[in-house]
C-alpha atoms as a PDB file:
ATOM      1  CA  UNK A   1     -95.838  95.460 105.803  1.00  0.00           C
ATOM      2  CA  UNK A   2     -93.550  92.777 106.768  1.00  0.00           C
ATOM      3  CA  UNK A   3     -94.300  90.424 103.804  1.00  0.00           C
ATOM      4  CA  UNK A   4     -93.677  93.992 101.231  1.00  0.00           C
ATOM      5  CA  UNK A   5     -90.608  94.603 103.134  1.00  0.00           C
ATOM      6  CA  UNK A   6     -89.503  91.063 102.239  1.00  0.00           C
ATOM      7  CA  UNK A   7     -90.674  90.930  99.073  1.00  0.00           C
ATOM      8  CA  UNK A   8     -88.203  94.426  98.635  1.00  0.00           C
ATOM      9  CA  UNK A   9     -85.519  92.670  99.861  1.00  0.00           C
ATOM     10  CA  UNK A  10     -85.675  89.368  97.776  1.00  0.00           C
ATOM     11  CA  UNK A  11     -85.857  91.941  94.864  1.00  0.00           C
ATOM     12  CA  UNK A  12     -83.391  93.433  95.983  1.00  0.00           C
ATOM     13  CA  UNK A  13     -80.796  90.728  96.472  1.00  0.00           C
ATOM     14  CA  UNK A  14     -82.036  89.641  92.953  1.00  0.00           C
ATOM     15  CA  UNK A  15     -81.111  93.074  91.283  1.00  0.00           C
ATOM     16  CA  UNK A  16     -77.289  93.204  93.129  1.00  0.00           C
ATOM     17  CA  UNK A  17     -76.754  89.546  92.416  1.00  0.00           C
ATOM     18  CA  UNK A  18     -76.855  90.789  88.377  1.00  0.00           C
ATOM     19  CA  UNK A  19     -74.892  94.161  89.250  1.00  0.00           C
ATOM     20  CA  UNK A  20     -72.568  91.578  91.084  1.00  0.00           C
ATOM     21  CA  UNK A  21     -71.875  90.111  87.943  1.00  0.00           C
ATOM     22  CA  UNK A  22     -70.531  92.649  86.194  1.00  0.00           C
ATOM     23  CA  UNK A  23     -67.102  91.087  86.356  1.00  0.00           C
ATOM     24  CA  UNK A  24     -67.282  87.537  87.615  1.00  0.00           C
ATOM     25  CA  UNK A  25     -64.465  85.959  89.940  1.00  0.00           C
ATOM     26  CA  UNK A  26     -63.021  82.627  88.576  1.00  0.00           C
ATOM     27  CA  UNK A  27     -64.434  79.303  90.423  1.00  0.00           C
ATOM     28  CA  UNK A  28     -61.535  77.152  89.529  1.00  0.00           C
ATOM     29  CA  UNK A  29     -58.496  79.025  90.741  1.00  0.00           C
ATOM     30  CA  UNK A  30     -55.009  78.453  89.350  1.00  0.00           C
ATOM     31  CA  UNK A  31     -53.478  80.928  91.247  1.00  0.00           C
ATOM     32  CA  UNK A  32     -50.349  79.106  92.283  1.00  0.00           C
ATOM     33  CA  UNK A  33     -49.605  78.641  89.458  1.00  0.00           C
ATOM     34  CA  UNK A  34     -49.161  82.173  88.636  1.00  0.00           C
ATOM     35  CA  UNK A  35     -47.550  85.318  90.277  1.00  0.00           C
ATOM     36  CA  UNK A  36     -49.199  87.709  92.862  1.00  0.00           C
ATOM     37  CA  UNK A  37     -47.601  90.657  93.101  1.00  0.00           C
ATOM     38  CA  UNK A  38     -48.524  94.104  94.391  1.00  0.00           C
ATOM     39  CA  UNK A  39     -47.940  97.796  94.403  1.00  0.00           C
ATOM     40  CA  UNK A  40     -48.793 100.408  96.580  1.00  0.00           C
ATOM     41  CA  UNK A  41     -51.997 101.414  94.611  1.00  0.00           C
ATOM     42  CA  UNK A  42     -53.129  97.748  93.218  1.00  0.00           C
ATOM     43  CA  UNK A  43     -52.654  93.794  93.170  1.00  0.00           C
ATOM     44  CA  UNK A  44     -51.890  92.391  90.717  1.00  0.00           C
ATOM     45  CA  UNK A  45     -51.352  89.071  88.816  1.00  0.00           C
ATOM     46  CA  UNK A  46     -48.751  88.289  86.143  1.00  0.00           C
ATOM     47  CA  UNK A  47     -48.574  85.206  83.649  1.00  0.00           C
ATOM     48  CA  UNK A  48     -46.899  84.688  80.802  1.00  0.00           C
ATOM     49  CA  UNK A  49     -43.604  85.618  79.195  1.00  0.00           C
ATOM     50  CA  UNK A  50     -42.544  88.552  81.726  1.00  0.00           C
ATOM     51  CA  UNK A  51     -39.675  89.228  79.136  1.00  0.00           C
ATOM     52  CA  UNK A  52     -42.116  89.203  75.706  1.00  0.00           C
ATOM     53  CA  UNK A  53     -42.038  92.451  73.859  1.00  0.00           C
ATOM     54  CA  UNK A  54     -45.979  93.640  74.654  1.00  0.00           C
ATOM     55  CA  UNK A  55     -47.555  93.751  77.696  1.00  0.00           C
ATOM     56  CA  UNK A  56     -51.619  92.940  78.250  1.00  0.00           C
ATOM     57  CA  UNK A  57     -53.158  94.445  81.572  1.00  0.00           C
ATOM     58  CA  UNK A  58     -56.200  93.023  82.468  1.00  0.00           C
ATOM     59  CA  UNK A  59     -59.183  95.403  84.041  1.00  0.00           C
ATOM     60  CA  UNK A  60     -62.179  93.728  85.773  1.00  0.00           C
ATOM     61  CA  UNK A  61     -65.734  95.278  86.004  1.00  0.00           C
ATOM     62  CA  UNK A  62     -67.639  95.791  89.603  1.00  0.00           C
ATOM     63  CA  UNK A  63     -67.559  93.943  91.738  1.00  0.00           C
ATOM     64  CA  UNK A  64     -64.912  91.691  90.928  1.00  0.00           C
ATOM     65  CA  UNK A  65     -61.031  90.684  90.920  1.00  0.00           C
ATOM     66  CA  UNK A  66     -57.957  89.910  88.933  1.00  0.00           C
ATOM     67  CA  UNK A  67     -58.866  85.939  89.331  1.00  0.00           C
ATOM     68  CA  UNK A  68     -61.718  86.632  87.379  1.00  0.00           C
ATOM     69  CA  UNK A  69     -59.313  86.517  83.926  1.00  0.00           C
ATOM     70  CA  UNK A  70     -57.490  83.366  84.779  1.00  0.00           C
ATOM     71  CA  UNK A  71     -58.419  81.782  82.060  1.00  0.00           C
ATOM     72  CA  UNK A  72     -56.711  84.210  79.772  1.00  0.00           C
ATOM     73  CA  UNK A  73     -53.580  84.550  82.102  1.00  0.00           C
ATOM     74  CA  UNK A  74     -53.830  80.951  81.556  1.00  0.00           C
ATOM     75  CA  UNK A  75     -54.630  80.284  77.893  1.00  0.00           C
ATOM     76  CA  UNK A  76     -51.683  78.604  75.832  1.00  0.00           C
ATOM     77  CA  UNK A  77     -52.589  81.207  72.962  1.00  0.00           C
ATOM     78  CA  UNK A  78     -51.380  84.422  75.234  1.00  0.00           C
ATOM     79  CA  UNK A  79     -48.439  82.790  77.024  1.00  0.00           C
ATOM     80  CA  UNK A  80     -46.087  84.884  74.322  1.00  0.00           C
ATOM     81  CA  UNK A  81     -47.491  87.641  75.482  1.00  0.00           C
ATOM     82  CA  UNK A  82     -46.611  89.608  79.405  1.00  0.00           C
ATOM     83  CA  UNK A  83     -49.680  89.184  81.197  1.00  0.00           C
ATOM     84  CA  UNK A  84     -51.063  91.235  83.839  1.00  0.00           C
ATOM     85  CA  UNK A  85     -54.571  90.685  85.820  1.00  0.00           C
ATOM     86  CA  UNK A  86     -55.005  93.862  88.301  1.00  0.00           C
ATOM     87  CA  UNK A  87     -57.366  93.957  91.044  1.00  0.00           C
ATOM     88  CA  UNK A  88     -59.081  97.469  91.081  1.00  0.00           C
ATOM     89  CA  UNK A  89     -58.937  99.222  94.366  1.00  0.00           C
ATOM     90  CA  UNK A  90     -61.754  98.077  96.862  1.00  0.00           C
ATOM     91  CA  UNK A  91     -61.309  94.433  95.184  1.00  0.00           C
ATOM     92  CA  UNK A  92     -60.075  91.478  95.817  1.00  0.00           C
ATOM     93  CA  UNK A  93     -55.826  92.132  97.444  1.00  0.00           C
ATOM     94  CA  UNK A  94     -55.970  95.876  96.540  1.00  0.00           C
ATOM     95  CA  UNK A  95     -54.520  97.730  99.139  1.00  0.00           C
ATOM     96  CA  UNK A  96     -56.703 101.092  98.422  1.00  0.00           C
ATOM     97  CA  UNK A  97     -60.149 101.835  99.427  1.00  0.00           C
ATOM     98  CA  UNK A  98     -62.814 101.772  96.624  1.00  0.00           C
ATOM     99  CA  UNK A  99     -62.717 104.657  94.449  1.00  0.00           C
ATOM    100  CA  UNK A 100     -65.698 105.708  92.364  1.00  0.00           C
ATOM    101  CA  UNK A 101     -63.438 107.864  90.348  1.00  0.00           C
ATOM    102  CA  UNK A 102     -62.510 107.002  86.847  1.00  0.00           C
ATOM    103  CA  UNK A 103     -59.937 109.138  86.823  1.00  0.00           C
ATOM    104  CA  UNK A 104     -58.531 107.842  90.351  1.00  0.00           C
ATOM    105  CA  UNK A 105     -58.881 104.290  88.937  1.00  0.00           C
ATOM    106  CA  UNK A 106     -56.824 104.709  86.078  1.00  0.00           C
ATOM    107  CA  UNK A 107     -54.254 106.812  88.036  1.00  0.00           C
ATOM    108  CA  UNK A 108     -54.050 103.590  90.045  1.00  0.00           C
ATOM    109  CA  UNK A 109     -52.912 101.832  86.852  1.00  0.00           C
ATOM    110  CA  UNK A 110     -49.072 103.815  87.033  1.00  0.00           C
ATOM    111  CA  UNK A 111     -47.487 102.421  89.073  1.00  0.00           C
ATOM    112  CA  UNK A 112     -47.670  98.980  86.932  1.00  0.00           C
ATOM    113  CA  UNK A 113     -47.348 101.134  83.372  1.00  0.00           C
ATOM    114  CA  UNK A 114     -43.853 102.488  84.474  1.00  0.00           C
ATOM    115  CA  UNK A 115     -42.636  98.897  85.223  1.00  0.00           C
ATOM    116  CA  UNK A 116     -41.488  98.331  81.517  1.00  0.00           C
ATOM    117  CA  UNK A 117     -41.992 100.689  78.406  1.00  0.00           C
ATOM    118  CA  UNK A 118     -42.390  98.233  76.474  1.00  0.00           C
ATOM    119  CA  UNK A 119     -46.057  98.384  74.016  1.00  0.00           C
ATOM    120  CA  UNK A 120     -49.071  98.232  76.069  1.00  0.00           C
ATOM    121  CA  UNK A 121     -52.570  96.847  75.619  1.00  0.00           C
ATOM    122  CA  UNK A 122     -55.435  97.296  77.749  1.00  0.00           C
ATOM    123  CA  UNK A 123     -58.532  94.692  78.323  1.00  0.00           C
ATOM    124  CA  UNK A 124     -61.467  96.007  80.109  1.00  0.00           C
ATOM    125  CA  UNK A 125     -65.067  94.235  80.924  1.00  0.00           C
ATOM    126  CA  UNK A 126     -67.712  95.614  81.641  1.00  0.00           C
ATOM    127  CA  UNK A 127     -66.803  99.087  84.199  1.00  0.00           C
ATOM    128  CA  UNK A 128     -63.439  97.924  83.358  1.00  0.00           C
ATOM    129  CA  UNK A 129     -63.917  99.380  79.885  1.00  0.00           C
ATOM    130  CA  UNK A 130     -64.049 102.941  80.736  1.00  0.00           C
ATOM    131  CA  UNK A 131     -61.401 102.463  82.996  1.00  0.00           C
ATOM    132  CA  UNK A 132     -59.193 101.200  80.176  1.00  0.00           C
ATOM    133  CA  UNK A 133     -60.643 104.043  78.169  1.00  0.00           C
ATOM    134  CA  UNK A 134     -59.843 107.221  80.815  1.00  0.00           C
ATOM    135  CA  UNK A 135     -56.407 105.189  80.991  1.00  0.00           C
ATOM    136  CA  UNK A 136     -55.946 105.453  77.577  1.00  0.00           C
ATOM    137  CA  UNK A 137     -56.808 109.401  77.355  1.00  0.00           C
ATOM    138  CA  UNK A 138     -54.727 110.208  80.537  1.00  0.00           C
ATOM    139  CA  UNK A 139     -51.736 108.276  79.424  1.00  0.00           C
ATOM    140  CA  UNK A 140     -51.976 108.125  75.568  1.00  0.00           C
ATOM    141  CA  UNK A 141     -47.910 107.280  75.615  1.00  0.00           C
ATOM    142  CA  UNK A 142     -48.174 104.712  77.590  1.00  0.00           C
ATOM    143  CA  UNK A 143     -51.284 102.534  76.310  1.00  0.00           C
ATOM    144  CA  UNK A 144     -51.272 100.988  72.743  1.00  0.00           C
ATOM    145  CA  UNK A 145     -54.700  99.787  72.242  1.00  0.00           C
ATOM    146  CA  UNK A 146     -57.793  98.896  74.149  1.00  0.00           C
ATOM    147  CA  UNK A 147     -60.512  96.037  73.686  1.00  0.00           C
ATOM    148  CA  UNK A 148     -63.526  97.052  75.432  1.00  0.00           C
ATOM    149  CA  UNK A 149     -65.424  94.348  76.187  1.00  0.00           C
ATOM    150  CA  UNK A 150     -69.361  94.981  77.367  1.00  0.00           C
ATOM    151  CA  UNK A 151     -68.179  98.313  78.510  1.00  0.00           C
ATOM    152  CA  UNK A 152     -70.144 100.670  80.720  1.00  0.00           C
ATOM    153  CA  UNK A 153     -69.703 104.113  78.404  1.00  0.00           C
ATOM    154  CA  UNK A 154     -73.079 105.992  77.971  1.00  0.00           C
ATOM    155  CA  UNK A 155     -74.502 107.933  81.333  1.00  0.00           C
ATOM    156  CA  UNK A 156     -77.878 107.891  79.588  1.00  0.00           C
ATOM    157  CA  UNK A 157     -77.736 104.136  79.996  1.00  0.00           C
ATOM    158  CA  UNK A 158     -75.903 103.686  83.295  1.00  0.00           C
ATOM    159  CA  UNK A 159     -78.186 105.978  85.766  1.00  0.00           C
ATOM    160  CA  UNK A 160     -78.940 104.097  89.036  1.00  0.00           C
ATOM    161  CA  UNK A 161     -81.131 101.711  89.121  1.00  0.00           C
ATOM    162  CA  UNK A 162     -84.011 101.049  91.991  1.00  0.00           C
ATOM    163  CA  UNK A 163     -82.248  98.398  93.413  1.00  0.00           C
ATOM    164  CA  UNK A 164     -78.903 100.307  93.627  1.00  0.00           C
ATOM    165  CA  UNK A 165     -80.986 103.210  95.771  1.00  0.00           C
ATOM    166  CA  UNK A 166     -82.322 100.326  98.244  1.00  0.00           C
ATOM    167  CA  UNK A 167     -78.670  98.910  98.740  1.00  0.00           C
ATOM    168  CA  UNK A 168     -77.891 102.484  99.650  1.00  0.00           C
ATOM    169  CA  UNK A 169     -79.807 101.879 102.640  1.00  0.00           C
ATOM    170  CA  UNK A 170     -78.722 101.366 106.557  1.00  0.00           C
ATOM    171  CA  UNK A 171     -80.801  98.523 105.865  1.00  0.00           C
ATOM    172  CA  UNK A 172     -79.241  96.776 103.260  1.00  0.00           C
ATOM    173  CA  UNK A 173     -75.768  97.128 105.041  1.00  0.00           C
ATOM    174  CA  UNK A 174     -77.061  94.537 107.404  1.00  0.00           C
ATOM    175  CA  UNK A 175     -77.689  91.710 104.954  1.00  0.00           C
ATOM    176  CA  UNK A 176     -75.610  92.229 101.908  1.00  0.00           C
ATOM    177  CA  UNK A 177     -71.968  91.116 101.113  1.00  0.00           C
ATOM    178  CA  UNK A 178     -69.223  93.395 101.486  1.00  0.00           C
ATOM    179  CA  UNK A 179     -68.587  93.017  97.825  1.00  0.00           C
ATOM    180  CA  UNK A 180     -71.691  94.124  96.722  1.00  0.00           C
ATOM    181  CA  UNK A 181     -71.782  97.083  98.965  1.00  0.00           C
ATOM    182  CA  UNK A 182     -68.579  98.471  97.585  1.00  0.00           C
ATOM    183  CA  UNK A 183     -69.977  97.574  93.868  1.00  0.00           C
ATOM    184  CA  UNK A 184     -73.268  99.473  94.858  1.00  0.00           C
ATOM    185  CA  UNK A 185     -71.003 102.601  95.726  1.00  0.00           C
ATOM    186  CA  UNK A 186     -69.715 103.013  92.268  1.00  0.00           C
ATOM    187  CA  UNK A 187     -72.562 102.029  90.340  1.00  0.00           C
ATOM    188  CA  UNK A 188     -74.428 105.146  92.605  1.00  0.00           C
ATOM    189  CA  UNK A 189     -71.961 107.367  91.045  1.00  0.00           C
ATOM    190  CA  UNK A 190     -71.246 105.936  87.689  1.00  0.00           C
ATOM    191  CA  UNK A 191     -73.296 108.190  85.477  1.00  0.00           C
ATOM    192  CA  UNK A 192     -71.944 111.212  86.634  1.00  0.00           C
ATOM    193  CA  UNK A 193     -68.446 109.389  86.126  1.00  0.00           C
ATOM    194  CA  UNK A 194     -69.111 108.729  82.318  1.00  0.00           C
ATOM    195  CA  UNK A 195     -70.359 112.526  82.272  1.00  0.00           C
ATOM    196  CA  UNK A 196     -66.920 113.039  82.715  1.00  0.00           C
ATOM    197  CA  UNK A 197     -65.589 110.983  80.829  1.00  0.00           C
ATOM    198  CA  UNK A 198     -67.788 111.457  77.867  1.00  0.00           C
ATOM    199  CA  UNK A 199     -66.947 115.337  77.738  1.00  0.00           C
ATOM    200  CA  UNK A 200     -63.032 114.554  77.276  1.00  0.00           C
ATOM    201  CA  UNK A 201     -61.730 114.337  73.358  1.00  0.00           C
ATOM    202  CA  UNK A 202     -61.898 110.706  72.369  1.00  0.00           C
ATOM    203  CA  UNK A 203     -60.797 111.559  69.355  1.00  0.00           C
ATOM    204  CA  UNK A 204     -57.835 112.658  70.235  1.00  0.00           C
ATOM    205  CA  UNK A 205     -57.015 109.291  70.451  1.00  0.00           C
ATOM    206  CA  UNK A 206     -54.755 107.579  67.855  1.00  0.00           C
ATOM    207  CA  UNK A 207     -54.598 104.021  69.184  1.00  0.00           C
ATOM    208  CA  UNK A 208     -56.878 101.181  67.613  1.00  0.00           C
ATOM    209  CA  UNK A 209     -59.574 100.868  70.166  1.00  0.00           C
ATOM    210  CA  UNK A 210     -62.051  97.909  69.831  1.00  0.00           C
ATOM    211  CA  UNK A 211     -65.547  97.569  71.215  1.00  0.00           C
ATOM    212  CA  UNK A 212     -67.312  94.260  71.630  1.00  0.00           C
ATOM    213  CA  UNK A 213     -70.542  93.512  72.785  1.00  0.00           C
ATOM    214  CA  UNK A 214     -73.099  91.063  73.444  1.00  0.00           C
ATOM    215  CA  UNK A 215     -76.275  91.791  71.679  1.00  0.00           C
ATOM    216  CA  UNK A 216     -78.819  90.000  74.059  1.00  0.00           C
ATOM    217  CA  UNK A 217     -76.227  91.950  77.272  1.00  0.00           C
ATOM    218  CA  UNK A 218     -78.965  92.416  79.939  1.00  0.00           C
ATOM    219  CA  UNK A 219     -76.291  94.290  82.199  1.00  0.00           C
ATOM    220  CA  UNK A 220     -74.559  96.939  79.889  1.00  0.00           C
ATOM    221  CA  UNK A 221     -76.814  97.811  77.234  1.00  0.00           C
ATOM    222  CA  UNK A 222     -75.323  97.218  73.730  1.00  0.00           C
ATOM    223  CA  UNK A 223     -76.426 101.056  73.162  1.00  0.00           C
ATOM    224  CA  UNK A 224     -73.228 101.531  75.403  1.00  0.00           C
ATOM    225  CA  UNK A 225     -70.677 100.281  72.593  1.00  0.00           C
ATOM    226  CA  UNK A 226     -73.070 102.411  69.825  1.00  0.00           C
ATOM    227  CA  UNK A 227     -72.293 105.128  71.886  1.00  0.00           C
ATOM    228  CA  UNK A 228     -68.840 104.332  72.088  1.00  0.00           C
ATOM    229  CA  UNK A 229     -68.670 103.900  68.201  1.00  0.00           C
ATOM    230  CA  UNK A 230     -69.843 107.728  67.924  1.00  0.00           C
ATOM    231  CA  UNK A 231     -67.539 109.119  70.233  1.00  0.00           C
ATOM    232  CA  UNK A 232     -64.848 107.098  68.688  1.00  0.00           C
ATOM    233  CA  UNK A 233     -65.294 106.920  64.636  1.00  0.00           C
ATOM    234  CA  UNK A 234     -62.144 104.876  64.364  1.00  0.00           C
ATOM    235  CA  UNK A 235     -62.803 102.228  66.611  1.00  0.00           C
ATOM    236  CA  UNK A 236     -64.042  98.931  65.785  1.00  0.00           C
ATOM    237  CA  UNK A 237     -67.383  97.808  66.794  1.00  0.00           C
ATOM    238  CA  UNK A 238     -68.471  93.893  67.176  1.00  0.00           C
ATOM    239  CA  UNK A 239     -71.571  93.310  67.944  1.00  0.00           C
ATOM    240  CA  UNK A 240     -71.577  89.407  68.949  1.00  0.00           C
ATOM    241  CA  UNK A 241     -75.038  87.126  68.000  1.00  0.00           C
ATOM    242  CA  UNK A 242     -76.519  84.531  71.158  1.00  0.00           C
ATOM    243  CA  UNK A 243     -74.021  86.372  73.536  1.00  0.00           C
ATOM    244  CA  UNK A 244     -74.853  88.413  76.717  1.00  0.00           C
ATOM    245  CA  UNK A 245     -72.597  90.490  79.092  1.00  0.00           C
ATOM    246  CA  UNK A 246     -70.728  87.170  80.156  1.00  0.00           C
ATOM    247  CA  UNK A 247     -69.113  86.522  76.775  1.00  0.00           C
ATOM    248  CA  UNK A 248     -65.717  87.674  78.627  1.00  0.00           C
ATOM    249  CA  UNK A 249     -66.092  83.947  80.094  1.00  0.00           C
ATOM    250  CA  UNK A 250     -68.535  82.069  77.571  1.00  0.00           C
ATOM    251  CA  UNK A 251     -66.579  82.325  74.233  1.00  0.00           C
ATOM    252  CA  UNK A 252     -63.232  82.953  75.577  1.00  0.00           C
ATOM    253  CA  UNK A 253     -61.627  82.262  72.383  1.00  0.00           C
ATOM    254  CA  UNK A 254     -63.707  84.808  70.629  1.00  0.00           C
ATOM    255  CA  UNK A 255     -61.852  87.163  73.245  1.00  0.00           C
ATOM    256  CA  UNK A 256     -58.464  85.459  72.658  1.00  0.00           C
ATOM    257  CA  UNK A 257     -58.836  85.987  68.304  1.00  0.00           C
ATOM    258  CA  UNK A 258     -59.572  89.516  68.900  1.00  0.00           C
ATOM    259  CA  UNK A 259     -56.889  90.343  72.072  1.00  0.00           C
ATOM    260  CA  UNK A 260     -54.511  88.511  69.247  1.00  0.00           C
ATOM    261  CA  UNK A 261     -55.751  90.506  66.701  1.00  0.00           C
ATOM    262  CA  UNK A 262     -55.094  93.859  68.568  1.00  0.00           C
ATOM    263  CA  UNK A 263     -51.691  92.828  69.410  1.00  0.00           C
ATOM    264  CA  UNK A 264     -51.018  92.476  65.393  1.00  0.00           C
ATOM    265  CA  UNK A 265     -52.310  95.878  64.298  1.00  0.00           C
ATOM    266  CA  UNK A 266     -48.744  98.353  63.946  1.00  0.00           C
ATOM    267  CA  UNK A 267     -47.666 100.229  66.607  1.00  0.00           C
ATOM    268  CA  UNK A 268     -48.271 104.097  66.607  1.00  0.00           C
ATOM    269  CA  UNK A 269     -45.505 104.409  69.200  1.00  0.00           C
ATOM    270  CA  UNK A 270     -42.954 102.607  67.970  1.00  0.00           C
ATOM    271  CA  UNK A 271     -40.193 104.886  67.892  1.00  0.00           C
ATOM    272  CA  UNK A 272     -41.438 105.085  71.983  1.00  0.00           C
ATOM    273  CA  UNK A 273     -42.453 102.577  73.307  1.00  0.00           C
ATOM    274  CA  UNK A 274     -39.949 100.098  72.639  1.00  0.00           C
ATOM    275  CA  UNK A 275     -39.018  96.864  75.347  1.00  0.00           C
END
């Protein structure tokens, strides 16, 4: 009994250590160089030209933080650009409990989208993308476009797994990280979340809206962007060759062409939305 009941826990730890990486926190922080600020709902980081015309808000995936996109807030090709990392609540500086609410989530976002009206773009990995997404449907005056990058969309695909009912266990509380525990909570409640989610109007949506996805992604299944794709005719889907969920941090420039990219297409909300 003893030897199954450690054998259930090494699987265990094995399982949350790839839900734990669905949004990966930078090891080689540059945080001083950049500038942590923070609202009531969320942390945030900002890089960049604070004064440039459009405005890129970063959203990580679970568990995770807003140091996990330093290298974009860093990258010379995005320094024209205002540059915002946010740490979702439960994460990293937020000052707000975790919330396994999409809707609550991008609520959260408000406070730092009625800073500046100037044209705003959304990035989100992973459970970050239907963040961005239920963002972009709550607020469609306020968001410009969205790259979706791995992102967690279809409930057929996201139902708990076994080792997120384990880490529900008193058990489990005893040996896991904090991080994971809080992860574990939304992933529990994800698929009814993207229920949700899926029965709003996607198509309602008029901004360009751009799904990429790694085809060998063992975390979010690339069905997840397909799904996407048929909820959302217009949007643009890129399936990526030799990359998995991690492509956020293993072909960063791939990311940067296509963030770039976004930023180029015309604004619908011009007349608007202007800095």
């Amino acid at each position: 009994m003893r030897k199954r009941l450690k054998v259930s826990l090494g699987l265990l730890f094995v399982g949350l250590v790839g839900l734990s990486t669905m949004s990966l926190t930078a090891t080689n922080s540059t945080v001083s160089a950049l500038q942590a600020l923070k609202t009531d709902e969320v942390s945030f980081l900002e890089a960049g030209d604070v004064d440039a015309p459009q405005r890129i808000i970063f959203i990580h995936g679970s568990p995770g933080s807003k140091e996990g996109y330093e290298d974009y807030l860093n990258d010379a090709a995005l320094q024209s650009y205002h540059l915002i990392a946010v740490d979702r609540p439960g994460f990293g500086a937020s000052p707000k409990p975790v919330q396994t609410s999409l809707k609550a989530q991008a609520e959260s976002l408000m406070p730092i989208l009625v800073r500046s009206d100037k044209p705003t773009f959304l990035v989100g990995h992973s459970l970050g993308g239907p963040i961005a997404l239920q963002a972009a449907l709550l607020y469609p005056d306020e968001i410009d476009g969205a790259l979706l990058v791995a992102p967690a969309l279809d409930p057929a695909l996201e139902s708990p797994k076994w080792y997120n009912y384990l880490a529900d266990t008193i058990l489990a509380h005893w040996i896991l990280p904090n991080d994971m525990l809080l992860s574990n909570i939304e992933m529990m409640e994800l698929e009814s979340e993207l229920e949700k989610l899926a029965e709003q109007d996607w198509e309602a949506l008029s901004i360009p809206v751009v799904l990429v996805h790694g085809e060998e992604d063992d975390i979010a299944d690339p069905g997840n962007s397909l799904f996407g794709k048929r909820k959302l005719p217009s949007s643009t889907l890129k399936m990526i060759e030799d990359e998995g969920h991690f492509v956020l941090w293993q072909n960063v420039p791939l990311l940067v062409g296509e963030i770039k990219a976004l930023l180029a297409v015309p604004l619908l909300h011009e007349g608007s939305n202007e800095a």
